[in-house]
Protein backbone atom coordinates (compact mmCIF):
# COMPACT_ATOMS: atom_id res chain seq x y z
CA UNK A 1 122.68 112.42 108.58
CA UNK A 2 119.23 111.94 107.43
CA UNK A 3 118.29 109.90 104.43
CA UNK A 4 116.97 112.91 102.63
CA UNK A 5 120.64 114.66 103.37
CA UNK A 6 122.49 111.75 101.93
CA UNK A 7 120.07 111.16 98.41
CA UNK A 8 120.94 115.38 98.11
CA UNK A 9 124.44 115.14 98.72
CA UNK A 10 124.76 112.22 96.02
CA UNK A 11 122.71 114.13 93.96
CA UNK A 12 124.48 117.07 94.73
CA UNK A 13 121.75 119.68 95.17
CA UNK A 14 121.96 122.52 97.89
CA UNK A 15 118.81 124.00 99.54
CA UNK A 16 115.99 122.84 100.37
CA UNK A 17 113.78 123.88 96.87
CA UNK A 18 113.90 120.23 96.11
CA UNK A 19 113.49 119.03 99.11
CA UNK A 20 109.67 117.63 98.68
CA UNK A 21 110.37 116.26 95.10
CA UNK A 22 112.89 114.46 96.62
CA UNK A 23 111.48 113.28 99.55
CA UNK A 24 108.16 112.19 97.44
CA UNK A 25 111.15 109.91 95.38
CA UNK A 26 112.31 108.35 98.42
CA UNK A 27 108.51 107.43 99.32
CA UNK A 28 108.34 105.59 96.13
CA UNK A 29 111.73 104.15 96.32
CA UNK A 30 110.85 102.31 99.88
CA UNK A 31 107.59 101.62 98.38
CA UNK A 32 109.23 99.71 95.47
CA UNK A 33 111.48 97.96 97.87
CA UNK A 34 108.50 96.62 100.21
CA UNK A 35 106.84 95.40 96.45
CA UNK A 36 109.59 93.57 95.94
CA UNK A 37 109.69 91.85 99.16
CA UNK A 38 112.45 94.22 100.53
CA UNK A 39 111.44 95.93 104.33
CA UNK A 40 113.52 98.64 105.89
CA UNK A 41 116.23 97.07 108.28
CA UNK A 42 116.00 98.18 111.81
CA UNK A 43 118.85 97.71 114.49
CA UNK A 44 118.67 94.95 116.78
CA UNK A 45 118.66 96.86 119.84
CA UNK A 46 116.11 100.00 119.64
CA UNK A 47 114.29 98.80 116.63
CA UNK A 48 115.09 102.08 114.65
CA UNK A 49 117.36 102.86 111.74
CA UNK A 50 120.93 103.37 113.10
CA UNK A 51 122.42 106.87 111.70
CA UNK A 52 126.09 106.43 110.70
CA UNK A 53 128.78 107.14 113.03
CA UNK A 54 126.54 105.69 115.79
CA UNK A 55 128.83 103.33 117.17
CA UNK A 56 131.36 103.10 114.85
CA UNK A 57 135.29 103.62 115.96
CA UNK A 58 137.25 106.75 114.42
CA UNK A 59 140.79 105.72 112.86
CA UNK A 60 142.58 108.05 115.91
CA UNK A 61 142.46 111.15 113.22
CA UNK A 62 138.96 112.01 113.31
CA UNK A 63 137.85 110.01 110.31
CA UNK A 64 135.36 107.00 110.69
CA UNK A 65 136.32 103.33 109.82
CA UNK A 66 133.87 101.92 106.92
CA UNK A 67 131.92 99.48 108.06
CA UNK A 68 133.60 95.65 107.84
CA UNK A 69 130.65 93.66 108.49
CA UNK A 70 127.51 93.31 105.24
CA UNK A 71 125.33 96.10 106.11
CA UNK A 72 121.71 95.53 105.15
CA UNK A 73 120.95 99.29 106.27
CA UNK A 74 123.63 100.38 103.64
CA UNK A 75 122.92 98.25 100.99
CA UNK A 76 118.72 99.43 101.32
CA UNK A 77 120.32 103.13 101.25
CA UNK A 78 121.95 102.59 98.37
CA UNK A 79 118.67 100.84 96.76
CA UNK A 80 117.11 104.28 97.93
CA UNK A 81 120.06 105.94 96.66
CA UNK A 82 119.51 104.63 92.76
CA UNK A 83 115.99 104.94 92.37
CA UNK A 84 115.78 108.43 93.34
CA UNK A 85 118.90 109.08 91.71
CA UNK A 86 117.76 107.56 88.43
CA UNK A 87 114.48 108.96 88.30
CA UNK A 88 115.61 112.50 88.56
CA UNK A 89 117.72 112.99 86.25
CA UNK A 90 115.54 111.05 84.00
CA UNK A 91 116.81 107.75 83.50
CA UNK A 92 115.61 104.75 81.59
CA UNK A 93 113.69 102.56 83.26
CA UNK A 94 115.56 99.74 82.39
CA UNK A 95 118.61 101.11 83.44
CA UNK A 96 116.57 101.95 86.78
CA UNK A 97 115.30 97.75 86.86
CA UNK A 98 119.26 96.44 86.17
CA UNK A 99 119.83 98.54 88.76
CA UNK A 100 117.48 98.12 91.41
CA UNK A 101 117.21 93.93 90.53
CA UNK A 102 121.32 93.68 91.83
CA UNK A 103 120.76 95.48 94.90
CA UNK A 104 117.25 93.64 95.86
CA UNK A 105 119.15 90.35 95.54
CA UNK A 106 121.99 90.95 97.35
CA UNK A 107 119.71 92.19 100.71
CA UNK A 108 117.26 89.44 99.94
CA UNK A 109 120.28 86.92 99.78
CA UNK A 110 122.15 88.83 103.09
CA UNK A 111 118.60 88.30 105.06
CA UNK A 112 118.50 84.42 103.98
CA UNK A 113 122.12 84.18 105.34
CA UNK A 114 122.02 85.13 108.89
């Protein structure tokens, strides 16, 4: 699933009439991210973005395990996730800066620990 699939399906629109608003959002987003001293994680072994299900093990009834291990991919998706999410439906930008501050520190402070 593509990053643009996942920021519609959490915000829930169908279709694709959206689609460049949306993908302008995400622009910004990972432009606000590298501002704030946050890159885009990329997989130790290809150097690209891992899409889920790559790799992870299915429960034995078709249904992926969550991940166990601190995911910086996840955590910079959901940092994605929030900006776009807050900007188009109009949020507050401090609600947006709370927001985005608690997810920046906890991949900053994941990077410093490994």
């Amino acid at each position: 699933m593509t990053l643009l699939e996942k920021v519609k399906q959490y915000l829930r629109v169908n279709g694709g009439d959206s689609d460049v608003l949306i993908a302008s959002l995400i622009s910004a987003a990972k432009q606000y991210l590298l501002n704030s001293g946050v890159e885009e994680p990329e997989t130790p072994e290809n150097g690209e973005l891992e899409e889920p299900g790559e790799g992870e093990i299915e429960d034995g009834e078709g249904e992926e395990e969550p991940p166990t291990d601190a995911d910086p991919l996840a955590l910079y998706e959901l940092a994605v996730v929030l900006y776009v999410n807050i900007l188009y439906h109009g949020g507050s930008e401090d609600i947006l800066t709370k927001a985005m501050d608690s997810v920046i520190l906890q991949i900053k402070n994941w990077g410093e620990s490994t």
